[in-house]
Protein backbone atom coordinates (compact mmCIF):
# COMPACT_ATOMS: atom_id res chain seq x y z
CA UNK A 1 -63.39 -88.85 -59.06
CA UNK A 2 -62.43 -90.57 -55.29
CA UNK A 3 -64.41 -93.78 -54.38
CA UNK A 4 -64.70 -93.43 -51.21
CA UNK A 5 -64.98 -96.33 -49.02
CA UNK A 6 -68.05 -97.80 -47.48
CA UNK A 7 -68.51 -98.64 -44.08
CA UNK A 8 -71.36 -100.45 -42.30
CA UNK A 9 -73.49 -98.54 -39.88
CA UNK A 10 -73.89 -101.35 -36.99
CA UNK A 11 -70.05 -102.26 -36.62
CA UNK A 12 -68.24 -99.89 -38.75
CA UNK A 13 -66.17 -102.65 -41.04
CA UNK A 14 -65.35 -101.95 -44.46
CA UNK A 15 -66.42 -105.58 -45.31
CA UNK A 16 -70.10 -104.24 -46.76
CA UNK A 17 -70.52 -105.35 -50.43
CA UNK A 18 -73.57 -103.83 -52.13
CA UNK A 19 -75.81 -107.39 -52.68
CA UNK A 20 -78.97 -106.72 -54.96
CA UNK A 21 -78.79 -103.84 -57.96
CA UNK A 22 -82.61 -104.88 -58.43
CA UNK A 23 -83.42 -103.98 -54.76
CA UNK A 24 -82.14 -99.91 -55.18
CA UNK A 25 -79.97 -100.01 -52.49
CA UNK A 26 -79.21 -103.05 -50.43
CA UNK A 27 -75.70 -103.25 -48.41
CA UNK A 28 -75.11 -106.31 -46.86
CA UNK A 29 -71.72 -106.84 -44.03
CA UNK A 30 -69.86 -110.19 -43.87
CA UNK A 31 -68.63 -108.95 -40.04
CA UNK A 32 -71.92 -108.36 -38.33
CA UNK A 33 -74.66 -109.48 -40.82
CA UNK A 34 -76.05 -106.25 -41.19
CA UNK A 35 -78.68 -105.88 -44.14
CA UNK A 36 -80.13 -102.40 -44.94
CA UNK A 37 -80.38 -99.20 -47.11
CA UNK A 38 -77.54 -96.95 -44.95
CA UNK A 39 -73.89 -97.02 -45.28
CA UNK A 40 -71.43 -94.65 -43.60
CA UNK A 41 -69.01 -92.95 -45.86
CA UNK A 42 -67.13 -91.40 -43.04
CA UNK A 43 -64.00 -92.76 -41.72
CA UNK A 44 -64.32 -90.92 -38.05
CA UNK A 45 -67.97 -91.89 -37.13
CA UNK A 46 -67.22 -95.52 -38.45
CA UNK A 47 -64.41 -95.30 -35.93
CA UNK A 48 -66.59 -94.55 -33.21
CA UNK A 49 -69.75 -96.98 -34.51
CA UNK A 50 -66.53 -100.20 -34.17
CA UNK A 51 -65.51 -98.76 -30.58
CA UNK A 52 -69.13 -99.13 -29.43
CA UNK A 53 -69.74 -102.06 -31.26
CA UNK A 54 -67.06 -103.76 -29.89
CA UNK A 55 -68.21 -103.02 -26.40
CA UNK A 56 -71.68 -104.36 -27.28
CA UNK A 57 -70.08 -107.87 -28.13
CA UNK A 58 -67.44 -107.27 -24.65
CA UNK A 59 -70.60 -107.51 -22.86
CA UNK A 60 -72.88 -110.01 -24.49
CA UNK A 61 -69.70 -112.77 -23.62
C-alpha cells in the first residue's frame, strides 16, 4: 500500500498533520493555519493551490 502525501487545500504545503482522531477528520497546517475537513492528495493541483497562494500573500505586502 502507498501513503500518499497530504497537502493542504489553502496553500498547498505538505506541513498538514491530522490534529483530533475524536473530531472524524480534522487537518490542521503549520504554514497557513488552515483548519478543516479537506486535504488534497494530488501533487499537481497542490502545485497550482501554492502558485496562487503565494500571489495572494505578494499582494497583501
Amino acid at each position: 500500500m502507498k501513503i500518499r502525501a497530504k497537502y493542504c487545500p489553502n496553500c498547498g504545503s505538505t506541513n498538514i498533520k491530522w490534529i483530533n482522531p475524536l473530531l472524524w477528520s480534522l487537518w490542521h497546517c503549520y504554514n497557513c493555519g488552515y483548519q478543516g475537513p479537506v486535504v488534497l492528495e494530488d501533487e499537481e493541483l497542490a502545485r497550482e493551490v501554492q502558485i496562487e497562494y503565494e500571489k495572494r500573500e505578494l499582494e497583501k505586502s
